[in-house]
PDB file of N, CA and C in Angstrom:
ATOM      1  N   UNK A   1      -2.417  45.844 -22.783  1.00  0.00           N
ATOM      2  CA  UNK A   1      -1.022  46.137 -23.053  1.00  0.00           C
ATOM      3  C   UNK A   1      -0.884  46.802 -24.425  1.00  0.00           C
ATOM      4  N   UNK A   2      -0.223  47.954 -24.724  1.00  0.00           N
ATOM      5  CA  UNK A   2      -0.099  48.497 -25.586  1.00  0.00           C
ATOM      6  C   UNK A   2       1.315  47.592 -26.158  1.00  0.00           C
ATOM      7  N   UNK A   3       1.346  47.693 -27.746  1.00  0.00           N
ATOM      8  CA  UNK A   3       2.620  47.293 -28.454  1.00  0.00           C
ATOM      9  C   UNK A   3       3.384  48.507 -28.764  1.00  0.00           C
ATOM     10  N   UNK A   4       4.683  47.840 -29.345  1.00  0.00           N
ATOM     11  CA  UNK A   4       5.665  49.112 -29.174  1.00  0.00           C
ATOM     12  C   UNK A   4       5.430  50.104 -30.447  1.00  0.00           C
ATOM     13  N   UNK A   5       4.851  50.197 -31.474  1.00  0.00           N
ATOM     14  CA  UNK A   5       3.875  50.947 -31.951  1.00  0.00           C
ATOM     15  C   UNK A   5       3.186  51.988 -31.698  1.00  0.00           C
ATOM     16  N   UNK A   6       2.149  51.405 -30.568  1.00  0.00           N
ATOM     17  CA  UNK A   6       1.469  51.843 -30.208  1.00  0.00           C
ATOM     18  C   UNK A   6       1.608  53.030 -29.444  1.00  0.00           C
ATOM     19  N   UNK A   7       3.022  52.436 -28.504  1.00  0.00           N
ATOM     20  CA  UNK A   7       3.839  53.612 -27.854  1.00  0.00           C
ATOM     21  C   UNK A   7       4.659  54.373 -28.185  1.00  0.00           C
ATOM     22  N   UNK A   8       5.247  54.596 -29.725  1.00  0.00           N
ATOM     23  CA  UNK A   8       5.979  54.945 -30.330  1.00  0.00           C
ATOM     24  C   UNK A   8       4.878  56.218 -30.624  1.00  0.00           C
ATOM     25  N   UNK A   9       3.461  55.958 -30.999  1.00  0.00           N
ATOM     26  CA  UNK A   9       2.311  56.780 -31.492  1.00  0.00           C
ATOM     27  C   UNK A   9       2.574  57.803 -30.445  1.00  0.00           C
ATOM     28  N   UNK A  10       1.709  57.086 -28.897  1.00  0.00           N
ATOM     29  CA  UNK A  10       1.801  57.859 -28.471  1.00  0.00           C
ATOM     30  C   UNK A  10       2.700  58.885 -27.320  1.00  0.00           C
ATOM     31  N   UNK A  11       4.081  58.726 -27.925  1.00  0.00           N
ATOM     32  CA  UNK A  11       5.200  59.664 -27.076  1.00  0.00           C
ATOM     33  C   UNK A  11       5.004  60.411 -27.948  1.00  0.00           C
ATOM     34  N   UNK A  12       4.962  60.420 -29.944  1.00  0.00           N
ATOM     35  CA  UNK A  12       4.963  61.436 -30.710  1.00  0.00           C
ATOM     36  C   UNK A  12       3.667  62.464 -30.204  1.00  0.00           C
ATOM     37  N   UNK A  13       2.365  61.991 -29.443  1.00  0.00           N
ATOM     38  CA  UNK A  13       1.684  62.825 -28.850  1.00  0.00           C
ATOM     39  C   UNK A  13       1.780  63.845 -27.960  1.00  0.00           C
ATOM     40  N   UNK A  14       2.503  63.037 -27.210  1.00  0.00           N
ATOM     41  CA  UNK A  14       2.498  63.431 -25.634  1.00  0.00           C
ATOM     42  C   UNK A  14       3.863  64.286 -25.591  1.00  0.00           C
ATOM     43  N   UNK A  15       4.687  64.187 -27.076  1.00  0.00           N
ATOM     44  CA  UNK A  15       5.706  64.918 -26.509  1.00  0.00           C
ATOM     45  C   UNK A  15       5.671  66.317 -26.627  1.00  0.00           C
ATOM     46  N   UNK A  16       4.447  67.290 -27.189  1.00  0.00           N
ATOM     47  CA  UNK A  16       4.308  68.664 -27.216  1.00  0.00           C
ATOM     48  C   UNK A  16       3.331  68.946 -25.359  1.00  0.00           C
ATOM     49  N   UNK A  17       3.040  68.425 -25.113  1.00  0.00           N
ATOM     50  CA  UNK A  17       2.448  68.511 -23.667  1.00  0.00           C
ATOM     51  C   UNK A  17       2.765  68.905 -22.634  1.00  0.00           C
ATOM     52  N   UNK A  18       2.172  69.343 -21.376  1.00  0.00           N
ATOM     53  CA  UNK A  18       2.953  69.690 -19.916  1.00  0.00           C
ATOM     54  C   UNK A  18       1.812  68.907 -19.466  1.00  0.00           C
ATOM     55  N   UNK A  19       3.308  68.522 -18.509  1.00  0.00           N
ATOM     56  CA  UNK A  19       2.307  67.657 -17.287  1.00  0.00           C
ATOM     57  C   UNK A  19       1.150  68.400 -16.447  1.00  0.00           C
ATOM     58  N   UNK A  20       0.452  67.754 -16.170  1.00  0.00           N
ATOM     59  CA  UNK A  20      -1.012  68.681 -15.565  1.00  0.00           C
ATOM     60  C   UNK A  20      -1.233  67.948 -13.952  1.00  0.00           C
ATOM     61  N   UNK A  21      -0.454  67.200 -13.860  1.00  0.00           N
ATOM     62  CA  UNK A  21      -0.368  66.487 -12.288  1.00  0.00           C
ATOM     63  C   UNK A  21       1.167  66.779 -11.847  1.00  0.00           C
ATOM     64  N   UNK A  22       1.306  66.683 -10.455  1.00  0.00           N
ATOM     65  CA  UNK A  22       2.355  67.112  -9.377  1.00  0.00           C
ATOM     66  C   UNK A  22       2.378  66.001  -8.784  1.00  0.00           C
ATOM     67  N   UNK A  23       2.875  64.791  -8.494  1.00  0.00           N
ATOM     68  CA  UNK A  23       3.071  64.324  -6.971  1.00  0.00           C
ATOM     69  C   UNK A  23       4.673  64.489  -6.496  1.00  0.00           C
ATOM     70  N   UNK A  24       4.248  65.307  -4.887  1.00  0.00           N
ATOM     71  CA  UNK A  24       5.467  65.440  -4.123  1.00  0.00           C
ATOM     72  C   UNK A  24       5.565  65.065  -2.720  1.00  0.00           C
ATOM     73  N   UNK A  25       6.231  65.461  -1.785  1.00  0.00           N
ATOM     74  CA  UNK A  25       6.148  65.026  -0.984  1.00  0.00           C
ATOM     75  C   UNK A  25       5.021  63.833  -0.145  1.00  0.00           C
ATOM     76  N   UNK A  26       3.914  64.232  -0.326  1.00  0.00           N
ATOM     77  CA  UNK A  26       2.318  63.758   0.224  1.00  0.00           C
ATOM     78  C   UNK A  26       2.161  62.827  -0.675  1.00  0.00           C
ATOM     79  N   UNK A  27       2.670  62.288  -1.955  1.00  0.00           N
ATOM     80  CA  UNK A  27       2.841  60.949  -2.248  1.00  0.00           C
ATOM     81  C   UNK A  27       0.833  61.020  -3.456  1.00  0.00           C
ATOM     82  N   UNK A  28       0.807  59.642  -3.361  1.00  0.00           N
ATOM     83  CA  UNK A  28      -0.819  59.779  -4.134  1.00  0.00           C
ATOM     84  C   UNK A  28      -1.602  60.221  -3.079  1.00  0.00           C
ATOM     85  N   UNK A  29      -2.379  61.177  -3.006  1.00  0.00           N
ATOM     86  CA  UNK A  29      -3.624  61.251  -1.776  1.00  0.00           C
ATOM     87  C   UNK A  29      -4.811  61.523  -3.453  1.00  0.00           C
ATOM     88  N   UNK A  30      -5.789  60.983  -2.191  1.00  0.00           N
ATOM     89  CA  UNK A  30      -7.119  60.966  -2.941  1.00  0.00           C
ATOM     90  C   UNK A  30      -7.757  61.723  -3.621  1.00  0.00           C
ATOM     91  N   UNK A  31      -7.033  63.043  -3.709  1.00  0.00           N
ATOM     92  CA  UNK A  31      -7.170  64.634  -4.717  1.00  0.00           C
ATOM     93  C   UNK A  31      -6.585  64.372  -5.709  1.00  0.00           C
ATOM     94  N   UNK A  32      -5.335  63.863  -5.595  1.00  0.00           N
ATOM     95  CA  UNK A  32      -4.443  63.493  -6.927  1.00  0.00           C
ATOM     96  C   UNK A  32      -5.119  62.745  -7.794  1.00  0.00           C
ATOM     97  N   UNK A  33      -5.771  61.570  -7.173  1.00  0.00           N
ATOM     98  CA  UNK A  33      -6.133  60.616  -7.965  1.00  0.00           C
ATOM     99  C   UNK A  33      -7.365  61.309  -8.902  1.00  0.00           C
ATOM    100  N   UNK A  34      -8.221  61.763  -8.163  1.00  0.00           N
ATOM    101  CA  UNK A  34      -9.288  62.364  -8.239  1.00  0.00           C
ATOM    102  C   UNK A  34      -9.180  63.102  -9.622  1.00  0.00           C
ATOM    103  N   UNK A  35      -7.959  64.241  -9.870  1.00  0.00           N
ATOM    104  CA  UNK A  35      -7.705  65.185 -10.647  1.00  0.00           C
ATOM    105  C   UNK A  35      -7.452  63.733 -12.255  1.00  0.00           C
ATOM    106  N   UNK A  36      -6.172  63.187 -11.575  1.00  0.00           N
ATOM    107  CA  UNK A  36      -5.655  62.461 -12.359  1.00  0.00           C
ATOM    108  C   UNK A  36      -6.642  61.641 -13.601  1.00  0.00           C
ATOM    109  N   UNK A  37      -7.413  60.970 -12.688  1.00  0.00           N
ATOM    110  CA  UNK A  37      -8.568  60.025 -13.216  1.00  0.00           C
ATOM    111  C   UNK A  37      -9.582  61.407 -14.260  1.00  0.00           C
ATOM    112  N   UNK A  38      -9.772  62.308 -13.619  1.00  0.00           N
ATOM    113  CA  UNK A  38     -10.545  63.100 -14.369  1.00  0.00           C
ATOM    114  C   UNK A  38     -10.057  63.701 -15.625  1.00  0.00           C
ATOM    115  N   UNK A  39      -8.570  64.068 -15.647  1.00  0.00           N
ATOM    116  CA  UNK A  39      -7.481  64.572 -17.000  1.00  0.00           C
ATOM    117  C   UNK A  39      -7.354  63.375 -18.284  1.00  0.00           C
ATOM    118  N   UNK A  40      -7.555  61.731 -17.204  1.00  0.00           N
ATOM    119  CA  UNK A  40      -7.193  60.778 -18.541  1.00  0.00           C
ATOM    120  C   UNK A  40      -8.621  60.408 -19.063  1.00  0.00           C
ATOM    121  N   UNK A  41      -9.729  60.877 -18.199  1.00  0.00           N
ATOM    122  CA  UNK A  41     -10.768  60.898 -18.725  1.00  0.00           C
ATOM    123  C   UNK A  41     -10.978  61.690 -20.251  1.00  0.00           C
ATOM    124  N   UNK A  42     -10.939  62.837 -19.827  1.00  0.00           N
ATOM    125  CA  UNK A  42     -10.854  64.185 -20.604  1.00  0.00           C
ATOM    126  C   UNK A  42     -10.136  63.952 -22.005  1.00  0.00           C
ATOM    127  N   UNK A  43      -8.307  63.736 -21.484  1.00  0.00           N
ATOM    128  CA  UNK A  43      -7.537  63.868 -22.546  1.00  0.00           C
ATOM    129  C   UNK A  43      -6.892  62.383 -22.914  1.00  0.00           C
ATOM    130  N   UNK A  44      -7.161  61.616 -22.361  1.00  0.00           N
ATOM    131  CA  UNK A  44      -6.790  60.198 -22.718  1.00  0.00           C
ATOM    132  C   UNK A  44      -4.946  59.878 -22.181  1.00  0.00           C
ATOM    133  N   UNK A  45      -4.553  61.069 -22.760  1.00  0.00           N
ATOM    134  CA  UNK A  45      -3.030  60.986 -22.883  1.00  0.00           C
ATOM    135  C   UNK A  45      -1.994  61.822 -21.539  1.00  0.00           C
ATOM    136  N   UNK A  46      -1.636  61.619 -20.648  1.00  0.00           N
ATOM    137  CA  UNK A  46      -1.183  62.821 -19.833  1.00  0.00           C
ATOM    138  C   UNK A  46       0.149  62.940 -19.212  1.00  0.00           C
ATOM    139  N   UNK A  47       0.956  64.108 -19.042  1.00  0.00           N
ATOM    140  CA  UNK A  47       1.855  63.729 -18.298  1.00  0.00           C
ATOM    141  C   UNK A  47       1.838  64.174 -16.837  1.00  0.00           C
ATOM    142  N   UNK A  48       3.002  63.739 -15.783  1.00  0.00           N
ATOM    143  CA  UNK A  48       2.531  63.505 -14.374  1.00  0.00           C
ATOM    144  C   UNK A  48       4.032  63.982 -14.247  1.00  0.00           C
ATOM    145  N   UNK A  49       4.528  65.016 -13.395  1.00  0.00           N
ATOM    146  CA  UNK A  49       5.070  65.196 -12.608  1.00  0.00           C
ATOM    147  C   UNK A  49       5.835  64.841 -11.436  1.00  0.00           C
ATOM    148  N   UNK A  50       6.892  63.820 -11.147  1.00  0.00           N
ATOM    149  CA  UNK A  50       6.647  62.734 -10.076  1.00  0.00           C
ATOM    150  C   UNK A  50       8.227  63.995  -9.065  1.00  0.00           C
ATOM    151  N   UNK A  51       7.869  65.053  -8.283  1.00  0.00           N
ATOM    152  CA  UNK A  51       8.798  65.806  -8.033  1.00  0.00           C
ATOM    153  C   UNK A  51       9.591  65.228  -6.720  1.00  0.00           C
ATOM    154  N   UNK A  52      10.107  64.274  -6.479  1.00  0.00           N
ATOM    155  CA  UNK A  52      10.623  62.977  -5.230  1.00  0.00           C
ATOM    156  C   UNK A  52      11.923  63.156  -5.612  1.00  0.00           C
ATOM    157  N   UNK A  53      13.435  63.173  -5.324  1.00  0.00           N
ATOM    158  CA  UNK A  53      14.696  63.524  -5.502  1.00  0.00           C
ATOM    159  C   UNK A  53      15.037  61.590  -5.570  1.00  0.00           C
ATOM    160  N   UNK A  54      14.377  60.825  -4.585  1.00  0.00           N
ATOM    161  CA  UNK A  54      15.191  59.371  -4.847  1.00  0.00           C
ATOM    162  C   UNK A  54      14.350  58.814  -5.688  1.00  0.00           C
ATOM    163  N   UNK A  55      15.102  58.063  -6.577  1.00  0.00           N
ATOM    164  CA  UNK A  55      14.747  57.349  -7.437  1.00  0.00           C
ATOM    165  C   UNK A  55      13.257  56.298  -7.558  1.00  0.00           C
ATOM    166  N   UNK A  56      14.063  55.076  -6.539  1.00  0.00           N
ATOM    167  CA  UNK A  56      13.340  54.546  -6.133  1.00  0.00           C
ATOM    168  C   UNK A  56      11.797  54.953  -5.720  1.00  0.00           C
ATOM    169  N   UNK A  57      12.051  55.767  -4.602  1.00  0.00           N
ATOM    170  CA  UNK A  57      10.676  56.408  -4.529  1.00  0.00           C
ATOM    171  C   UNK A  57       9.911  57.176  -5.354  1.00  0.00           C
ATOM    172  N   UNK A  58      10.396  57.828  -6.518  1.00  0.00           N
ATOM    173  CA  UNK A  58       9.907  58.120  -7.382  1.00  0.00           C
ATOM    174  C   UNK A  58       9.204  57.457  -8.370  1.00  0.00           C
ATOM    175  N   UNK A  59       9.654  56.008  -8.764  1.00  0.00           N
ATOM    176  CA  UNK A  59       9.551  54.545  -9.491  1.00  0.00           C
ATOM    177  C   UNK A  59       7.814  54.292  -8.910  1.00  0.00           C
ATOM    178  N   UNK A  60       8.094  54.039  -7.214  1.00  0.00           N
ATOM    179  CA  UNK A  60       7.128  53.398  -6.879  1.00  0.00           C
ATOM    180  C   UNK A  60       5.963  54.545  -6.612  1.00  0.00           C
ATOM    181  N   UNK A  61       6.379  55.731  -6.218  1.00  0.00           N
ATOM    182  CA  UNK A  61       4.947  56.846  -6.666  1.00  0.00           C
ATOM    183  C   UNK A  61       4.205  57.019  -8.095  1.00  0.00           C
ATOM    184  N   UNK A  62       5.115  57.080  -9.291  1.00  0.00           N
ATOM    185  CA  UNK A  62       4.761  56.609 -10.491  1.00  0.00           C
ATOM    186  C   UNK A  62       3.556  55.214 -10.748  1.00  0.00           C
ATOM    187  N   UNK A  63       4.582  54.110 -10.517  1.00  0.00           N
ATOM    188  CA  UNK A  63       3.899  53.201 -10.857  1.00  0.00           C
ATOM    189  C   UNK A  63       2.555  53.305  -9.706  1.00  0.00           C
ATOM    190  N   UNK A  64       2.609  53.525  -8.869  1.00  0.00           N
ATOM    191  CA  UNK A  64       1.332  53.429  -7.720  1.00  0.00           C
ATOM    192  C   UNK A  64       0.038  54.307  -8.050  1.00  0.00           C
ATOM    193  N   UNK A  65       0.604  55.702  -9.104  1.00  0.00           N
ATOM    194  CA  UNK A  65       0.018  56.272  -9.922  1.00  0.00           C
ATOM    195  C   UNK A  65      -1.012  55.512 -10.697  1.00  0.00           C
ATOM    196  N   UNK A  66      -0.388  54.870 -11.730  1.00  0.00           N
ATOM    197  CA  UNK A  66      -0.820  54.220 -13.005  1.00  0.00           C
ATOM    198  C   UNK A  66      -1.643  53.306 -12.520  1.00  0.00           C
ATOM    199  N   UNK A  67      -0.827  52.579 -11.682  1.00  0.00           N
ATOM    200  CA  UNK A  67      -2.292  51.462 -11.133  1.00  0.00           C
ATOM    201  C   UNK A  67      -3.555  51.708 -10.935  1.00  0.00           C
ATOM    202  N   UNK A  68      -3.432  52.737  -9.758  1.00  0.00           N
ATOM    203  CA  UNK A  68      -4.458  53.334  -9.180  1.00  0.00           C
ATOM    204  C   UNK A  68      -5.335  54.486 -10.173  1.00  0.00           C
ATOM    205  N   UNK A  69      -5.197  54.324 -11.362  1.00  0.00           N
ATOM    206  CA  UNK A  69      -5.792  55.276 -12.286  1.00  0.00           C
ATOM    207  C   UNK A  69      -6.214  54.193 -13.611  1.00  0.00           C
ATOM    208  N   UNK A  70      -5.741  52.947 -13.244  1.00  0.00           N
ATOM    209  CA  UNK A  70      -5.808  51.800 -14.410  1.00  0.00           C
ATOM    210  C   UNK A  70      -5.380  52.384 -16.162  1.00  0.00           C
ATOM    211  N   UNK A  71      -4.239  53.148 -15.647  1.00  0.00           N
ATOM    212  CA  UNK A  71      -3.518  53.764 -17.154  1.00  0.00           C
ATOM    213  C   UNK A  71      -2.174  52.956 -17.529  1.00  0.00           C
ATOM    214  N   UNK A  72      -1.713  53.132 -18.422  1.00  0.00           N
ATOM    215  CA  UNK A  72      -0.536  52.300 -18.765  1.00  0.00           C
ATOM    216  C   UNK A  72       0.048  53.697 -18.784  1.00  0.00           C
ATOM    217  N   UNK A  73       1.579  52.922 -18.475  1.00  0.00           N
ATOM    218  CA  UNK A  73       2.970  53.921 -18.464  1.00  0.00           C
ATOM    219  C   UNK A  73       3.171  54.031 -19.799  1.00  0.00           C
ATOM    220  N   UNK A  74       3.546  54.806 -20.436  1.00  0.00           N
ATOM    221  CA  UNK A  74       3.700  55.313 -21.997  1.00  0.00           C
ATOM    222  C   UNK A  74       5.254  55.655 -22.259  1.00  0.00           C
ATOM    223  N   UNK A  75       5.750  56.127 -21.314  1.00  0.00           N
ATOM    224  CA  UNK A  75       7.153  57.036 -20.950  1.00  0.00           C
ATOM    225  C   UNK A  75       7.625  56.896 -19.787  1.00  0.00           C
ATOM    226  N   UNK A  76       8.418  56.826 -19.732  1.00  0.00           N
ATOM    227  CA  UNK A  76       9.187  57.794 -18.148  1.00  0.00           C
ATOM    228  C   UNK A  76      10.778  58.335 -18.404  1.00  0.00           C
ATOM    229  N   UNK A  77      10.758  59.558 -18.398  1.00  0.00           N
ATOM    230  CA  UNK A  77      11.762  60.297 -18.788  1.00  0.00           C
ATOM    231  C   UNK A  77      12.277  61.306 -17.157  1.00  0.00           C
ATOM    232  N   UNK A  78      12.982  60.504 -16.790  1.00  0.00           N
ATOM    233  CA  UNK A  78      13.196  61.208 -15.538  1.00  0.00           C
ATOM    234  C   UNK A  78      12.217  61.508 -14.527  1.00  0.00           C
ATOM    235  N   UNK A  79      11.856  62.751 -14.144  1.00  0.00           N
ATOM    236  CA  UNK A  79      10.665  63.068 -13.251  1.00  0.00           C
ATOM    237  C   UNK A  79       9.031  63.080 -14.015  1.00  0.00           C
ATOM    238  N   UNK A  80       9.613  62.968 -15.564  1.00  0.00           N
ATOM    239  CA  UNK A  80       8.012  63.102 -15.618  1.00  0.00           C
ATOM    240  C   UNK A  80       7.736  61.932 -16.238  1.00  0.00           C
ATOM    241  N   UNK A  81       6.321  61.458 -16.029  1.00  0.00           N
ATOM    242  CA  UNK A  81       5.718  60.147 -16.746  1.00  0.00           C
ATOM    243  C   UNK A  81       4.491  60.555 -17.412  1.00  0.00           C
ATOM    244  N   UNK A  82       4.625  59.613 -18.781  1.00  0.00           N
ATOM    245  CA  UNK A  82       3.343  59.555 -19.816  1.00  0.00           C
ATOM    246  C   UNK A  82       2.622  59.001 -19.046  1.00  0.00           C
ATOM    247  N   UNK A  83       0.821  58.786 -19.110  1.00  0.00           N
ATOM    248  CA  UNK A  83       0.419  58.134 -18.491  1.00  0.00           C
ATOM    249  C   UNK A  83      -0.541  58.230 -19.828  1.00  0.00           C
ATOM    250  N   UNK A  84      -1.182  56.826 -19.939  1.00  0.00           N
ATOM    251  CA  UNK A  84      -2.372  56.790 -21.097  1.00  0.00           C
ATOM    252  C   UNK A  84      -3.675  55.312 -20.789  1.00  0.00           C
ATOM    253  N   UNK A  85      -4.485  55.967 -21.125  1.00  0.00           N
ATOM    254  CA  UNK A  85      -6.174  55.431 -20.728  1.00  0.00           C
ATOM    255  C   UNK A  85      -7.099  55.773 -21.859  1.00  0.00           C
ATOM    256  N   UNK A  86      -7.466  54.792 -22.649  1.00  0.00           N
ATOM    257  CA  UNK A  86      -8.105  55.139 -23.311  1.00  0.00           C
ATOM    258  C   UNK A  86      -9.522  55.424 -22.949  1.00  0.00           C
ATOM    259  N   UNK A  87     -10.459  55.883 -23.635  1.00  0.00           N
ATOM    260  CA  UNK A  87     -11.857  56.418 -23.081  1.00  0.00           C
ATOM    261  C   UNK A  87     -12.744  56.436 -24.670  1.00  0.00           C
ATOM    262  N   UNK A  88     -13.671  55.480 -25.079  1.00  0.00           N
ATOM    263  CA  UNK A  88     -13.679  55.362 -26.495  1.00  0.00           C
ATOM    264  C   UNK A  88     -14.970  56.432 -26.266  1.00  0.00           C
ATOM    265  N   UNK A  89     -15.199  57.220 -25.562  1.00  0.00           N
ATOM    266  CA  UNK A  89     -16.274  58.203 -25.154  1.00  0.00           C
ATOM    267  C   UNK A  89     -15.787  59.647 -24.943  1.00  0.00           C
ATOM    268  N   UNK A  90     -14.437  59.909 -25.695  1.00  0.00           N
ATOM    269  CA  UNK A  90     -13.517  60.868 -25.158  1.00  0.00           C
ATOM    270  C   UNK A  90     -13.807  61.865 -26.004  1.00  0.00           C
ATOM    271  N   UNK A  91     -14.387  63.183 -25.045  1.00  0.00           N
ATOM    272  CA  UNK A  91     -14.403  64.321 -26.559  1.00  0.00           C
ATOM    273  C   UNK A  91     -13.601  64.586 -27.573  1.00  0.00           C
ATOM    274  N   UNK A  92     -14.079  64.570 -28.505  1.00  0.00           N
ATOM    275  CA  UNK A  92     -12.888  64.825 -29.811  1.00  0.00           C
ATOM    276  C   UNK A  92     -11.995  66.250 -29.757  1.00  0.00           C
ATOM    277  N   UNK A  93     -13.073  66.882 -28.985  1.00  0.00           N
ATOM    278  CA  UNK A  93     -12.232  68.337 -28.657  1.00  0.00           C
ATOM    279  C   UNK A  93     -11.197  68.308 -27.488  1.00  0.00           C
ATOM    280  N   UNK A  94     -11.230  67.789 -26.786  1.00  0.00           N
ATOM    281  CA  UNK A  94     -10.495  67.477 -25.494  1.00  0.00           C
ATOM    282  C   UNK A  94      -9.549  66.313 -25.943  1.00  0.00           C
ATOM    283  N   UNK A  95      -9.454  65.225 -26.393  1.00  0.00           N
ATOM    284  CA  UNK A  95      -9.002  64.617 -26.270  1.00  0.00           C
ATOM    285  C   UNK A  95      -7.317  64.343 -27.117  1.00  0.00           C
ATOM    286  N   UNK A  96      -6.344  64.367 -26.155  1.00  0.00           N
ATOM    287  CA  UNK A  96      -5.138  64.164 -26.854  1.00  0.00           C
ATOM    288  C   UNK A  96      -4.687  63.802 -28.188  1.00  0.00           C
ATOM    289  N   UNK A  97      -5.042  61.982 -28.059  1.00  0.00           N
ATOM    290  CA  UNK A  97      -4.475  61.396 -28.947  1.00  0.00           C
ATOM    291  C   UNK A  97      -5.682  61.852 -30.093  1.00  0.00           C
ATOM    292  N   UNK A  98      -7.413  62.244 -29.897  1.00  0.00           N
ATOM    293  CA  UNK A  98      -7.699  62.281 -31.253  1.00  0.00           C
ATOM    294  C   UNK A  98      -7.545  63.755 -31.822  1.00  0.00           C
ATOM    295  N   UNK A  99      -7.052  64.845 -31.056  1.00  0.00           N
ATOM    296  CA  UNK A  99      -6.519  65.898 -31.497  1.00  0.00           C
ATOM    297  C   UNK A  99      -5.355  66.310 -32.396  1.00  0.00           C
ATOM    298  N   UNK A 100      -4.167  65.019 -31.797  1.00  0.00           N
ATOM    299  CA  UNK A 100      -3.121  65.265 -32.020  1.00  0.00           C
ATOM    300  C   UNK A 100      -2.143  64.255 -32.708  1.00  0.00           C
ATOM    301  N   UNK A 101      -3.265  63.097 -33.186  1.00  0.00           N
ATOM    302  CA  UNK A 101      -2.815  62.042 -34.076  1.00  0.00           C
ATOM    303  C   UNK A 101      -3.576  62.256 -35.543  1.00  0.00           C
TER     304      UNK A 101
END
Protein backbone atom coordinates (compact mmCIF):
# COMPACT_ATOMS: atom_id res chain seq x y z
CA UNK A 1 0.00 0.00 0.00
CA UNK A 2 1.34 3.18 -0.95
CA UNK A 3 0.81 6.36 1.64
CA UNK A 4 -0.69 9.49 0.64
CA UNK A 5 2.76 10.89 -0.02
CA UNK A 6 3.69 8.55 -1.82
CA UNK A 7 0.79 9.20 -4.16
CA UNK A 8 0.97 12.73 -4.08
CA UNK A 9 4.84 11.85 -5.63
CA UNK A 10 3.58 9.95 -7.93
CA UNK A 11 0.50 11.91 -9.79
CA UNK A 12 3.29 14.85 -9.86
CA UNK A 13 4.91 12.05 -12.25
CA UNK A 14 2.42 10.69 -14.07
CA UNK A 15 0.83 13.90 -14.70
CA UNK A 16 3.08 14.93 -17.91
CA UNK A 17 2.27 11.33 -19.48
CA UNK A 18 -0.20 9.63 -22.08
CA UNK A 19 -1.74 6.69 -21.44
CA UNK A 20 -0.08 3.82 -23.45
CA UNK A 21 -3.04 1.21 -22.80
CA UNK A 22 -6.78 1.28 -24.31
CA UNK A 23 -9.38 -0.93 -22.74
CA UNK A 24 -12.73 -0.84 -24.70
CA UNK A 25 -15.28 -2.64 -25.59
CA UNK A 26 -13.37 -6.39 -25.37
CA UNK A 27 -12.81 -5.52 -21.74
CA UNK A 28 -9.10 -7.07 -20.28
CA UNK A 29 -8.13 -9.86 -22.90
CA UNK A 30 -4.81 -11.45 -22.53
CA UNK A 31 -2.93 -8.88 -25.07
CA UNK A 32 -3.87 -6.11 -22.82
CA UNK A 33 -2.52 -7.63 -19.97
CA UNK A 34 0.39 -8.79 -21.76
CA UNK A 35 1.25 -5.09 -23.11
CA UNK A 36 0.20 -3.70 -19.71
CA UNK A 37 2.45 -5.95 -17.47
CA UNK A 38 5.29 -5.26 -19.95
CA UNK A 39 4.89 -0.98 -19.83
CA UNK A 40 4.86 -1.26 -15.74
CA UNK A 41 7.71 -3.38 -16.15
CA UNK A 42 9.60 -0.92 -18.31
CA UNK A 43 8.22 2.37 -16.85
CA UNK A 44 7.02 1.54 -13.40
CA UNK A 45 4.42 4.37 -13.63
CA UNK A 46 1.50 4.25 -16.38
CA UNK A 47 -1.57 5.54 -17.53
CA UNK A 48 -4.55 3.29 -18.92
CA UNK A 49 -7.23 4.41 -20.92
CA UNK A 50 -10.49 2.80 -19.62
CA UNK A 51 -12.77 4.02 -23.02
CA UNK A 52 -16.46 2.24 -21.47
CA UNK A 53 -19.27 5.25 -21.41
CA UNK A 54 -20.90 3.52 -17.90
CA UNK A 55 -19.37 4.16 -15.03
CA UNK A 56 -19.67 1.30 -13.22
CA UNK A 57 -18.26 -0.74 -15.86
CA UNK A 58 -15.57 1.31 -16.26
CA UNK A 59 -14.72 1.09 -12.19
CA UNK A 60 -14.72 -2.64 -12.53
CA UNK A 61 -12.50 -2.84 -15.95
CA UNK A 62 -10.04 -0.52 -14.13
CA UNK A 63 -9.85 -2.16 -11.01
CA UNK A 64 -9.80 -5.79 -12.82
CA UNK A 65 -6.86 -4.07 -14.58
CA UNK A 66 -4.73 -3.37 -11.51
CA UNK A 67 -5.33 -6.62 -9.99
CA UNK A 68 -4.52 -8.58 -12.73
CA UNK A 69 -1.19 -6.63 -13.30
CA UNK A 70 -0.57 -6.58 -9.27
CA UNK A 71 -0.21 -2.54 -9.63
CA UNK A 72 -1.78 -0.13 -7.31
CA UNK A 73 -4.30 2.55 -8.52
CA UNK A 74 -2.38 5.90 -8.19
CA UNK A 75 -5.30 8.09 -9.82
CA UNK A 76 -8.43 7.84 -11.47
CA UNK A 77 -9.48 10.89 -13.18
CA UNK A 78 -12.40 10.02 -15.22
CA UNK A 79 -11.51 7.60 -18.14
CA UNK A 80 -8.03 7.48 -17.45
CA UNK A 81 -6.19 5.60 -14.55
CA UNK A 82 -2.60 5.88 -12.97
CA UNK A 83 -1.49 2.57 -12.57
CA UNK A 84 1.97 1.98 -10.55
CA UNK A 85 4.35 -1.23 -9.89
CA UNK A 86 7.36 -0.88 -8.74
CA UNK A 87 10.32 -2.94 -10.39
CA UNK A 88 13.60 -2.27 -8.18
CA UNK A 89 15.32 -3.72 -11.58
CA UNK A 90 13.77 -0.91 -13.68
CA UNK A 91 16.01 0.79 -16.28
CA UNK A 92 16.97 4.11 -15.19
CA UNK A 93 16.47 5.13 -18.77
CA UNK A 94 13.02 3.82 -19.16
CA UNK A 95 11.79 4.18 -16.10
CA UNK A 96 9.12 6.87 -15.03
CA UNK A 97 9.35 7.61 -11.58
CA UNK A 98 13.41 7.41 -11.74
CA UNK A 99 13.39 9.73 -14.76
CA UNK A 100 11.01 12.01 -13.61
CA UNK A 101 11.40 12.31 -9.81
Amino acid sequence: MLTSKEKRRLRQVAHQLQPVVTIAERGVTDGLLEETRRALNDHEIIKARVNVADRGIRRELGEALAARCDSEIVQVIGKVWVLYRANPDADPRLSNVARFS
